[in-house]
Protein backbone atom coordinates (compact mmCIF):
# COMPACT_ATOMS: atom_id res chain seq x y z
CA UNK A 1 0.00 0.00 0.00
CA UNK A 2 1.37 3.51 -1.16
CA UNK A 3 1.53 6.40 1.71
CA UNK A 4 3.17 10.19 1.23
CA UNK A 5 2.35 10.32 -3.05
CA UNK A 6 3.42 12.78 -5.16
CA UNK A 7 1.15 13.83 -8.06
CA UNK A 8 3.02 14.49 -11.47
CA UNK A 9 -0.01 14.98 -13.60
CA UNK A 10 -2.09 18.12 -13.95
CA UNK A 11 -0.87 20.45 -10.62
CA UNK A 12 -0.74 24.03 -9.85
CA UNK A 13 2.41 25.43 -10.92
CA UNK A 14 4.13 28.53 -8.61
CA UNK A 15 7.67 28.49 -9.36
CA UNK A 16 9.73 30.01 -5.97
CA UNK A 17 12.43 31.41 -8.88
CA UNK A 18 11.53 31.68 -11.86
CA UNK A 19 13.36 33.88 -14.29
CA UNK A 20 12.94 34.00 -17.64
CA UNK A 21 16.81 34.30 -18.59
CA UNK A 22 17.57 30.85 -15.76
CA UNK A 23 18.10 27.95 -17.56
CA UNK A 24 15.25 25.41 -18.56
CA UNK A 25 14.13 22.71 -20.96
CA UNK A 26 13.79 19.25 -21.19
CA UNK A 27 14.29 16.53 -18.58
CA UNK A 28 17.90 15.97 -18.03
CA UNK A 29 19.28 18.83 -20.33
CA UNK A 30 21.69 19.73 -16.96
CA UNK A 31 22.22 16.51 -15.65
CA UNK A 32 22.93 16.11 -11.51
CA UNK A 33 26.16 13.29 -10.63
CA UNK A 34 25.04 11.30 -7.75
CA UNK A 35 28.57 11.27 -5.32
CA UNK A 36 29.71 10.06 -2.17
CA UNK A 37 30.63 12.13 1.29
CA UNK A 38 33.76 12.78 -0.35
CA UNK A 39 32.35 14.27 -3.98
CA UNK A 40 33.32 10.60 -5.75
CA UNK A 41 30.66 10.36 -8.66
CA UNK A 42 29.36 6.87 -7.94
CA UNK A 43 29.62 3.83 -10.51
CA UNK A 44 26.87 4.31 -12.95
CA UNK A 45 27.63 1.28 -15.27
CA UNK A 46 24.09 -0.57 -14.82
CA UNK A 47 21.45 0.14 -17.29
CA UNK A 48 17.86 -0.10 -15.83
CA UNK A 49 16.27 -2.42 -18.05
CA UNK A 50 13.29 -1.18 -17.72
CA UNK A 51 13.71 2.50 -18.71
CA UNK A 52 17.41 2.11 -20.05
CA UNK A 53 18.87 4.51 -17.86
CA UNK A 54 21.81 4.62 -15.94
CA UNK A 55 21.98 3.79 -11.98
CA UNK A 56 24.19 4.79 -9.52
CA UNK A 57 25.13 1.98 -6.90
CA UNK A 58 26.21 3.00 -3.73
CA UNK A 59 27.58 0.63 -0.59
CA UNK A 60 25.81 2.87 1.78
CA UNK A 61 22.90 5.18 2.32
CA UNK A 62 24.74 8.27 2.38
CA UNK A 63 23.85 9.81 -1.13
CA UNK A 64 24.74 12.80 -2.00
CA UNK A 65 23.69 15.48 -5.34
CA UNK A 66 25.92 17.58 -6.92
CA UNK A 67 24.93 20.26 -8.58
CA UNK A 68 28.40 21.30 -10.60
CA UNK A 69 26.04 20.12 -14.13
CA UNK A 70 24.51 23.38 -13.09
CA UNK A 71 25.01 26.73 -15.88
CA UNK A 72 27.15 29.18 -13.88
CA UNK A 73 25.86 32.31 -12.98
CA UNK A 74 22.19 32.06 -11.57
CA UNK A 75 21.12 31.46 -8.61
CA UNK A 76 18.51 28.47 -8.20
CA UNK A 77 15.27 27.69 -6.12
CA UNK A 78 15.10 23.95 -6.33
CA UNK A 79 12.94 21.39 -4.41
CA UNK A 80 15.06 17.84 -4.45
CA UNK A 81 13.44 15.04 -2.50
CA UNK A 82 13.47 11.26 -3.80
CA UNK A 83 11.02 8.34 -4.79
CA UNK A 84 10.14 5.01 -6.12
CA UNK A 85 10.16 4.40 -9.79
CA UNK A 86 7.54 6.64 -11.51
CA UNK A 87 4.60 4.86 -12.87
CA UNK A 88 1.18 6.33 -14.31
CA UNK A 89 -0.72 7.01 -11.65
CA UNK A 90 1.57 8.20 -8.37
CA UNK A 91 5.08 7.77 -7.04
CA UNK A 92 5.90 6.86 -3.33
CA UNK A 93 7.77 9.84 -1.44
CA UNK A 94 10.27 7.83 0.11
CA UNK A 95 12.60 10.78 1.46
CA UNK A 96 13.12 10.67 5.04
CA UNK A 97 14.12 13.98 6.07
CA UNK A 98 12.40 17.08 7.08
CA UNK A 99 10.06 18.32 4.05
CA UNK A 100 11.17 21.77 4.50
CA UNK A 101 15.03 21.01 4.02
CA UNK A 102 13.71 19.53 0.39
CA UNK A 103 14.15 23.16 -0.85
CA UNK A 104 17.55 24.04 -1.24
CA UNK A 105 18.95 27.56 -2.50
CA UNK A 106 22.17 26.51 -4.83
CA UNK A 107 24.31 30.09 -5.57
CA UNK A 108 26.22 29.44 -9.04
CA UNK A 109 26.82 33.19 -9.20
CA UNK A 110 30.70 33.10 -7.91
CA UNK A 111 32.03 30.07 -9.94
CA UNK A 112 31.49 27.97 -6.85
CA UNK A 113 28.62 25.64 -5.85
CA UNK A 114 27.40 26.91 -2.52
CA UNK A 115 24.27 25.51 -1.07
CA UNK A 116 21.70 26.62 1.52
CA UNK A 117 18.69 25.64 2.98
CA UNK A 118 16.58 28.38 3.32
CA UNK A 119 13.49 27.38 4.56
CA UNK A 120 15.06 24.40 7.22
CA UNK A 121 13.77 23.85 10.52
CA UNK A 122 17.10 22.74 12.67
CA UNK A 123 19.58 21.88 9.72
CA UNK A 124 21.39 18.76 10.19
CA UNK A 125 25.16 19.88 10.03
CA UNK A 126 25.50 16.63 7.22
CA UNK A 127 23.10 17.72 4.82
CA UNK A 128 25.62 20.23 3.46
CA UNK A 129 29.14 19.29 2.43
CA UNK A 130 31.84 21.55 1.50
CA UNK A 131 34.20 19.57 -0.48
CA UNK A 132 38.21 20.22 -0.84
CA UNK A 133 37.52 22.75 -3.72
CA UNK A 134 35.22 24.86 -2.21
CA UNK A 135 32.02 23.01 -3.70
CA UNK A 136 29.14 21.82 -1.89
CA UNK A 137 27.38 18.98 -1.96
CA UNK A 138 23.70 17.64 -0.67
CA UNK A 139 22.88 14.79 1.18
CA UNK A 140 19.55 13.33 -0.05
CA UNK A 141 19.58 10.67 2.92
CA UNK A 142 17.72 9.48 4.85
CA UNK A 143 15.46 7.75 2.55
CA UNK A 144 12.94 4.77 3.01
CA UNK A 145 12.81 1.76 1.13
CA UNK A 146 9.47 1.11 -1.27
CA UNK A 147 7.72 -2.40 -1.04
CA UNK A 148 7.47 -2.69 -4.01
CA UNK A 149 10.93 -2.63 -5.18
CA UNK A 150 13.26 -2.09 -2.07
CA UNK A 151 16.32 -0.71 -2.63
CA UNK A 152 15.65 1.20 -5.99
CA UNK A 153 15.36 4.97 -5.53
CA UNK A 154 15.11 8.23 -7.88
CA UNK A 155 16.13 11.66 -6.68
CA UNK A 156 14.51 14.36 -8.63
CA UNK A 157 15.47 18.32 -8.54
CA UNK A 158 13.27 21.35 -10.25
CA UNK A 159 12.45 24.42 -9.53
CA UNK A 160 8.77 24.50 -10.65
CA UNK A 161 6.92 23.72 -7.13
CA UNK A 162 3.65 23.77 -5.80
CA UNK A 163 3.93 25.13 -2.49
CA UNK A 164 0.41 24.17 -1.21
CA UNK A 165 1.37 20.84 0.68
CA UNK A 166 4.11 22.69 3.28
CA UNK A 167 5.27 21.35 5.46
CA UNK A 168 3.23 18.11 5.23
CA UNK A 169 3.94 16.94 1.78
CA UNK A 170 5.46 19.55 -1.26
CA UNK A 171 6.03 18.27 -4.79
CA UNK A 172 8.20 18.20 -7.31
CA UNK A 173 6.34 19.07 -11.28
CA UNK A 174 6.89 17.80 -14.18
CA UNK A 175 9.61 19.44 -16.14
CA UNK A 176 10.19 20.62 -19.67
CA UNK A 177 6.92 22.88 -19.62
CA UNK A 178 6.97 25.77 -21.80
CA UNK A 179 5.37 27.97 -19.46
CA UNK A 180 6.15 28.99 -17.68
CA UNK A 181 10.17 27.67 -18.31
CA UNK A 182 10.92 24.69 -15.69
CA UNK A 183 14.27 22.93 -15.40
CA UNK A 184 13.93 19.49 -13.73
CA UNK A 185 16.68 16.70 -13.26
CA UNK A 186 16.45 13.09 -12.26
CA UNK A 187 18.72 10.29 -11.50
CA UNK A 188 17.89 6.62 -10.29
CA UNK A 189 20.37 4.80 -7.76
CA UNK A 190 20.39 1.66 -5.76
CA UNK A 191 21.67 0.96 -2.11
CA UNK A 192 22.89 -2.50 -1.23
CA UNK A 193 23.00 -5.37 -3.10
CA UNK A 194 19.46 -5.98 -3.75
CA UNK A 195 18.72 -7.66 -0.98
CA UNK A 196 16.49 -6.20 1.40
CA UNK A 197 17.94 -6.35 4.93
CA UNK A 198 21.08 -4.24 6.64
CA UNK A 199 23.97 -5.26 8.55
CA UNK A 200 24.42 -3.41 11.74
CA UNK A 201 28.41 -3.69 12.84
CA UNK A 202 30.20 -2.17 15.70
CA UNK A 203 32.52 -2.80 18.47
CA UNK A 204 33.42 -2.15 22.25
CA UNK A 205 36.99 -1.36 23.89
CA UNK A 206 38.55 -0.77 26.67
CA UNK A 207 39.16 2.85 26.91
CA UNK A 208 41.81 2.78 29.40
CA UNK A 209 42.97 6.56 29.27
CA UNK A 210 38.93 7.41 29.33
CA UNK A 211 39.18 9.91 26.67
CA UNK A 212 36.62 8.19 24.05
CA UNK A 213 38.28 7.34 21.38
CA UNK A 214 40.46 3.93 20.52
CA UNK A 215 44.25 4.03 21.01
CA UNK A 216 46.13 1.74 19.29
CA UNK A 217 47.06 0.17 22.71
CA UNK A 218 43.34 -0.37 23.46
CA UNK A 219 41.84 -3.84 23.19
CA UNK A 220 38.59 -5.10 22.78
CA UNK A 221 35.98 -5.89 25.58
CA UNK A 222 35.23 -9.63 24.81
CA UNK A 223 31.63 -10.94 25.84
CA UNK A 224 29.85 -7.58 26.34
CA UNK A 225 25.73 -8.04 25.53
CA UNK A 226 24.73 -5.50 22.55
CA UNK A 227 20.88 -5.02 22.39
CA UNK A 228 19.13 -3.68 19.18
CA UNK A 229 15.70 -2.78 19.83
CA UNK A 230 12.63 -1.04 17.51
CA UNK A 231 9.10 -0.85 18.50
CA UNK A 232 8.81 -4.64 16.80
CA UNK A 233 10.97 -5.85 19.39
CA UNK A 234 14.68 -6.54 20.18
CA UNK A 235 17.60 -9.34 19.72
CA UNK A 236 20.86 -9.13 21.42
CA UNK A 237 24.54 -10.58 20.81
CA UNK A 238 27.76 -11.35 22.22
CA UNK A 239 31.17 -8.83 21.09
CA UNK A 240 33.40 -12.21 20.04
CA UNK A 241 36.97 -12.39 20.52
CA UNK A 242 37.76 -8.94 18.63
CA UNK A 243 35.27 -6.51 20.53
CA UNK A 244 33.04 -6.80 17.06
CA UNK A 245 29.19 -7.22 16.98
CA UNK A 246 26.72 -7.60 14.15
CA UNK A 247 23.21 -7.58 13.31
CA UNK A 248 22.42 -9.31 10.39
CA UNK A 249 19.71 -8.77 7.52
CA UNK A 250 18.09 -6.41 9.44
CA UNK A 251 14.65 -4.61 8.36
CA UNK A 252 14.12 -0.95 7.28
CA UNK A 253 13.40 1.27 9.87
CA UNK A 254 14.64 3.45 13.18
CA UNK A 255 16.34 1.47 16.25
CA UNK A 256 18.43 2.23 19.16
CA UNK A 257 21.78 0.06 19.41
CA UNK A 258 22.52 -0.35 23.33
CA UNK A 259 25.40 -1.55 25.65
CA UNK A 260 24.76 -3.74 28.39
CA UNK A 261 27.25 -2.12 31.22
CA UNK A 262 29.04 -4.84 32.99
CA UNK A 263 29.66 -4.15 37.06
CA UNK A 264 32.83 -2.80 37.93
CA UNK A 265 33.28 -0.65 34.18
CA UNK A 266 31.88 2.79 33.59
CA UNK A 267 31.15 4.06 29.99
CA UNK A 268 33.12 6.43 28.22
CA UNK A 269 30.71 7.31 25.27
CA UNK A 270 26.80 6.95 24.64
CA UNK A 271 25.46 3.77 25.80
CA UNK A 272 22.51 4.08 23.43
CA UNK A 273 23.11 4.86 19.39
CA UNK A 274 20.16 5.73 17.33
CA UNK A 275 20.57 4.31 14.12
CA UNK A 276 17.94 4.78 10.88
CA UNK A 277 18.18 2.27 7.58
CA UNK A 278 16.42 1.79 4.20
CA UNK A 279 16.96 -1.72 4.94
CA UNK A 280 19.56 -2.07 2.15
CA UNK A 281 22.88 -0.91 2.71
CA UNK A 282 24.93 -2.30 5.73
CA UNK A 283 24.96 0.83 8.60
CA UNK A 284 27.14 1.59 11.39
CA UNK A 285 25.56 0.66 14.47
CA UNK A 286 27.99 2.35 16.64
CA UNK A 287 31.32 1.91 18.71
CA UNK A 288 30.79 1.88 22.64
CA UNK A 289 33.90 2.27 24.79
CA UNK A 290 33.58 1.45 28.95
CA UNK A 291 37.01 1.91 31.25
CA UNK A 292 37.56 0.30 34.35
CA UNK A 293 35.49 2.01 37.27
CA UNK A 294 38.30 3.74 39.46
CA UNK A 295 38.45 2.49 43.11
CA UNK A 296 39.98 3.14 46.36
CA UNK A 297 43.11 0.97 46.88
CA UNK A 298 44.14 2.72 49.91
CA UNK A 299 44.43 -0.25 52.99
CA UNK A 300 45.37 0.90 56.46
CA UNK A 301 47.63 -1.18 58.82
CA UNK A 302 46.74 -3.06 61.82
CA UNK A 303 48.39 -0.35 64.24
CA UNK A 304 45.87 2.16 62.44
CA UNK A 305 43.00 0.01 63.10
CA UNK A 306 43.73 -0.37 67.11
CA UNK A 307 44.63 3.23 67.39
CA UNK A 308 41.82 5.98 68.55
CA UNK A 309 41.06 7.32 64.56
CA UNK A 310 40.60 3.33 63.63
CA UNK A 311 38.29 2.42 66.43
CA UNK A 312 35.92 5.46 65.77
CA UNK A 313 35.65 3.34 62.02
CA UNK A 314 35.31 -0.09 63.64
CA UNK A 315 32.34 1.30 64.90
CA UNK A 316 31.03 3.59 62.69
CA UNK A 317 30.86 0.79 60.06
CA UNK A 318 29.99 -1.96 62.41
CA UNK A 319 33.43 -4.00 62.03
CA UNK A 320 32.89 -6.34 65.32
CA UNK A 321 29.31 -7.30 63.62
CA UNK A 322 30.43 -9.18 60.81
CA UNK A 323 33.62 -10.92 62.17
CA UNK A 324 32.06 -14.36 62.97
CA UNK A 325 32.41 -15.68 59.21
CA UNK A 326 36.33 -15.02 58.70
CA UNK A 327 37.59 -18.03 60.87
CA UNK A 328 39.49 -15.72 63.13
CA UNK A 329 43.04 -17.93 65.13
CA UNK A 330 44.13 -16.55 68.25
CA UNK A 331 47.20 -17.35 69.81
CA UNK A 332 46.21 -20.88 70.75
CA UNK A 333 44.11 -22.01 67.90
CA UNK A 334 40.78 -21.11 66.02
CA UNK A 335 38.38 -18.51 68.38
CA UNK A 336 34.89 -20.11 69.57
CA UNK A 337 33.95 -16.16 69.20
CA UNK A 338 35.87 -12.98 67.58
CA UNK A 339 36.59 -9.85 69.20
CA UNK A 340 33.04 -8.25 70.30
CA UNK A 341 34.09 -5.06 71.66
CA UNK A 342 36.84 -2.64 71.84
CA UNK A 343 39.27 -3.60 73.90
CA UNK A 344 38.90 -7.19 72.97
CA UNK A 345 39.76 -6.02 69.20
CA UNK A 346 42.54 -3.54 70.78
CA UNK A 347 44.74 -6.48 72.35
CA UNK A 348 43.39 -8.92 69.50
CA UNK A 349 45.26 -7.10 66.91
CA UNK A 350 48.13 -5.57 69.55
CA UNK A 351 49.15 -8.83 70.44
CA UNK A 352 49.21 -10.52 67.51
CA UNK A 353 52.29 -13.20 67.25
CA UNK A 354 53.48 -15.15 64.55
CA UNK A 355 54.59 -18.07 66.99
CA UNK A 356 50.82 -19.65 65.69
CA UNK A 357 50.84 -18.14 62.12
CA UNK A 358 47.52 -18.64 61.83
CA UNK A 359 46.83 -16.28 64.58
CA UNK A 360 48.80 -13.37 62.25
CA UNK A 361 47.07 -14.23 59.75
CA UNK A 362 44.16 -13.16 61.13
CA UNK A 363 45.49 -10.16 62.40
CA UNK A 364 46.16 -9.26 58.54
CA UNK A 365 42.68 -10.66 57.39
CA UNK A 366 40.71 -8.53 60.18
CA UNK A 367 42.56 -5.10 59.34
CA UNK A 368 42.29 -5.91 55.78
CA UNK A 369 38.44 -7.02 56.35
CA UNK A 370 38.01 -3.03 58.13
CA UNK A 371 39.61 -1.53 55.33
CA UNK A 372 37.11 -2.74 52.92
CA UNK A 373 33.71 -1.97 54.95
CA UNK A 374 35.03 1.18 55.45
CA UNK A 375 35.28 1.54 51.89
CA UNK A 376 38.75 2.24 51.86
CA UNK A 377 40.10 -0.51 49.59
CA UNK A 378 37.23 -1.93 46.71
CA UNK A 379 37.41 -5.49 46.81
CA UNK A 380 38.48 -5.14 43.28
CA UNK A 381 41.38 -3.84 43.79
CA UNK A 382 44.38 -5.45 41.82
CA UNK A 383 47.74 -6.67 43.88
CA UNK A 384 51.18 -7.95 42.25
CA UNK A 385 52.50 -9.70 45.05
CA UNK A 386 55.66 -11.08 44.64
CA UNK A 387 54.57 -14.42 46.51
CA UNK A 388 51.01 -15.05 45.34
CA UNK A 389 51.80 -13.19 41.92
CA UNK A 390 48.72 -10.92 40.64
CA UNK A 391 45.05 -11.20 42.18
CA UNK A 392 42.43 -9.44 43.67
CA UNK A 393 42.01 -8.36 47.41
CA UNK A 394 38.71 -10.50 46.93
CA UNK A 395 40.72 -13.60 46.01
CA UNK A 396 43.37 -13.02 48.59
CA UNK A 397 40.80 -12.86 51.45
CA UNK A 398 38.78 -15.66 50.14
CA UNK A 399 42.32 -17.85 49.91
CA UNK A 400 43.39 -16.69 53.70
CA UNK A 401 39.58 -17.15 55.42
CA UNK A 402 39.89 -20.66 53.45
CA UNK A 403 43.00 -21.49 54.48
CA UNK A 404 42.29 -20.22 58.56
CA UNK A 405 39.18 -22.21 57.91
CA UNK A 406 40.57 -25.46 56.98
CA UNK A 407 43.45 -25.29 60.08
CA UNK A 408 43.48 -22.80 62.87
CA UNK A 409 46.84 -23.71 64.70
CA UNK A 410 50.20 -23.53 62.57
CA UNK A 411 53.29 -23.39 64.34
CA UNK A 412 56.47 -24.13 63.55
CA UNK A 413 56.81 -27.21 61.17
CA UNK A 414 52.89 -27.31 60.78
CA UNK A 415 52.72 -28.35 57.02
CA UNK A 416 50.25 -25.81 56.44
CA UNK A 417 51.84 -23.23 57.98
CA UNK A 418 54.32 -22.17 54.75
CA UNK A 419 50.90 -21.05 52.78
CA UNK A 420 49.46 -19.06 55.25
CA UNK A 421 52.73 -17.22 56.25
CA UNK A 422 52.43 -16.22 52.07
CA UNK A 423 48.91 -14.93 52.49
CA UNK A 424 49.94 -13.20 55.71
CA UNK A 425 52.75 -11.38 53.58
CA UNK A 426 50.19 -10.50 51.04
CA UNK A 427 47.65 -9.25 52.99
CA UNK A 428 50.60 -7.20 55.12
CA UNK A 429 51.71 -5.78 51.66
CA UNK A 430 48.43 -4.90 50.83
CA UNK A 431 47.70 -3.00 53.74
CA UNK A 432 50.85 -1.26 54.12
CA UNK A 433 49.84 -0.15 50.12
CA UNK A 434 52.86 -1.50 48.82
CA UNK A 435 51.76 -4.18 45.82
CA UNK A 436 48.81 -1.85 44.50
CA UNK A 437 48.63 -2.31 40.22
């Protein structure tokens, strides 16, 4: 079913500019070249069998006019917009963008192309392109693909208009009128390969030095969940081993492209891309870049935490409360009950001995165990011990409340006491902030 039709029989003509010395004529006297971004005329080899006309192919739905075909010295009033292939009775409007940037002022009085949009709402700062020369080019993007032949588009340009459809749907004439004197120009292109259905491609990295954009030292973030949604619903994939995700065959239409955040990682650009296909060319569905959330690696020692400043944060943040899970030693062997109050967590950590390493052991594990509830030191934070190697503070508390779990009394030539002295090390190094990555 046809919506947004053009007319191009019998209409009211009002021409915004016309002059009887401007140029006019026939259909295609002053052809327009169909480019890319960069002013490239596209490949026009194919002939349309059906009309035996050239068509411009392009890998992408950026299509741009150029109006260099154009007789220097006049300005112009044109309307350009795009449709399906003409037929008898109507033609599908299957421009995308705002109907009031479809008329476009082109200058050809100074030798150069320069091109305005006088009558624009909010002017998309891509619609005009000033090329290396000083020549400008239009976009004629976004477009919409037709059902009945997806992927096959005509752009027309004239300056005969009727004005009475603004803003909701203007029209383009029919050209080579004698009066009064119109000058019209057409040219049919193709996006994709035919097949109806866009690839949406992107990728996520690691911005480590948080500044948005990909260093050559940056690598990819492997696993991340990429969601591309539309009001018909949403799929979601899996970055693989280079950062990369795609959406295949995807219909035409408006979708958002979103990153899933993982915990611990805060984004460094948009987590949400907006993203707008004919359904034929492949688009770019975005890049997303996250960084590693910074934390506090900043441990305090076990003389801080018996001291007057480290008490006042034993209790502010309830340190005694949550003891009972760590497998705490003393110097005899594992305690029936942890420290409860002050002065039992005082001489707990003041007279901490080695002589059952277990017991200093625990002395590590407890200050350690304050530093993180009083948010001092994430759990996340990275160590390179020179025992243990390179883990987390999460890992190396986990490996000492296992190992104080498994045997509270280690003294001297206790098999098990070798691995806990290492973890006691660790945890010491860690505290004293001497291993931090």
């Amino acid at each position: 079913m046809r919506s947004s039709t053009i007319l191009l029989g019998s209409l009211a003509l009002s021409a915004l500019s016309a002059h009887a010395q401007q140029p006019c004529g026939r259909d295609n006297l002053y052809p327009i070249v169909l480019t890319d971004a960069r002013g490239i005329p596209a490949d026009a080899s194919e002939i349309d069998p059906r009309s035996g006309e050239p068509v411009a192919r392009f890998a992408t739905d950026d299509v741009y006019v150029s109006f260099a075909q154009l007789p220097s010295g006049f300005v112009y009033e044109l309307y350009v917009h795009v449709t399906d292939r003409p037929n008898a009775v109507s033609d599908q409007v299957l421009s995308a963008n705002d109907p009031a940037d479809r008329f476009v002022r082109v200058d050809k009085t100074s030798g150069l192309v320069d091109i305005t949009l006088p009558r624009t709402n909010n002017q998309n700062p891509g619609t005009v392109v000033t090329l290396g020369d000083g020549n400008e080019i239009l976009l004629v993007s976004p477009v919409v693909a037709s059902a009945e032949e997806p992927c096959f588009f005509k752009v027309w340009v004239g300056d005969c208009i009727d004005t009475a459809g603004i803003p909701n749907s203007p029209y383009l004439v029919r050209g080579g009128i004698s009066e009064p004197c119109c000058l019209r120009s057409y040219a049919n292109f193709r996006i994709g390969d035919a097949i109806p259905g866009s690839d949406f491609a992107g990728s996520v990295f690691e911005d480590a030095d948080q500044n948005g954009q990909r260093s050559s030292n940056e690598g990819p973030l492997v696993g991340w969940e990429v969601t591309l949604s539309s009001s018909a619903g949403s799929q979601s994939v899996l970055t693989d081993a280079n950062g990369n995700y795609r959406f295949l065959n995807v219909p035409a239409g408006t979708y958002s492209v979103e990153l899933t955040l993982q915990p611990g990682y805060v984004a460094t650009r948009a987590l949400v891309n907006a993203v707008e296909t004919c359904g034929c060319a492949d688009a770019a569905g975005g890049d997303f870049a996250a960084a590693t959330q910074a934390r506090n690696c900043d441990g305090r020692t076990i003389g801080f935490w018996r001291s007057c400043h480290g008490l006042i944060l034993v209790c502010r943040y309830d340190v005694l409360d949550s003891l009972q899970g760590l497998c705490l030693a003393g110097e005899r062997g594992t305690l029936r009950c942890p420290p409860s109050n002050l002065v039992e967590w005082f001489l707990y950590l003041r007279f901490a001995r080695s002589v059952n390493m277990a017991y200093m052991l625990s002395a590590q594990l407890a200050a350690m165990h304050a530093n993180v509830l009083a948010g001092l030191v994430d759990p996340g934070c990275l160590v390179r011990d020179p025992e243990l190697g390179t883990l987390s503070i999460r890992d190396l508390m986990n490996q000492a409340i296992a190992a104080l779990c498994a045997d509270g009394y280690t003294p001297s030539g206790d098999p098990n006491r070798a691995r806990q002295e290492a973890l006691k090390n660790a945890l010491d190094r860690a505290n004293n902030n001497l291993t931090w990555l």
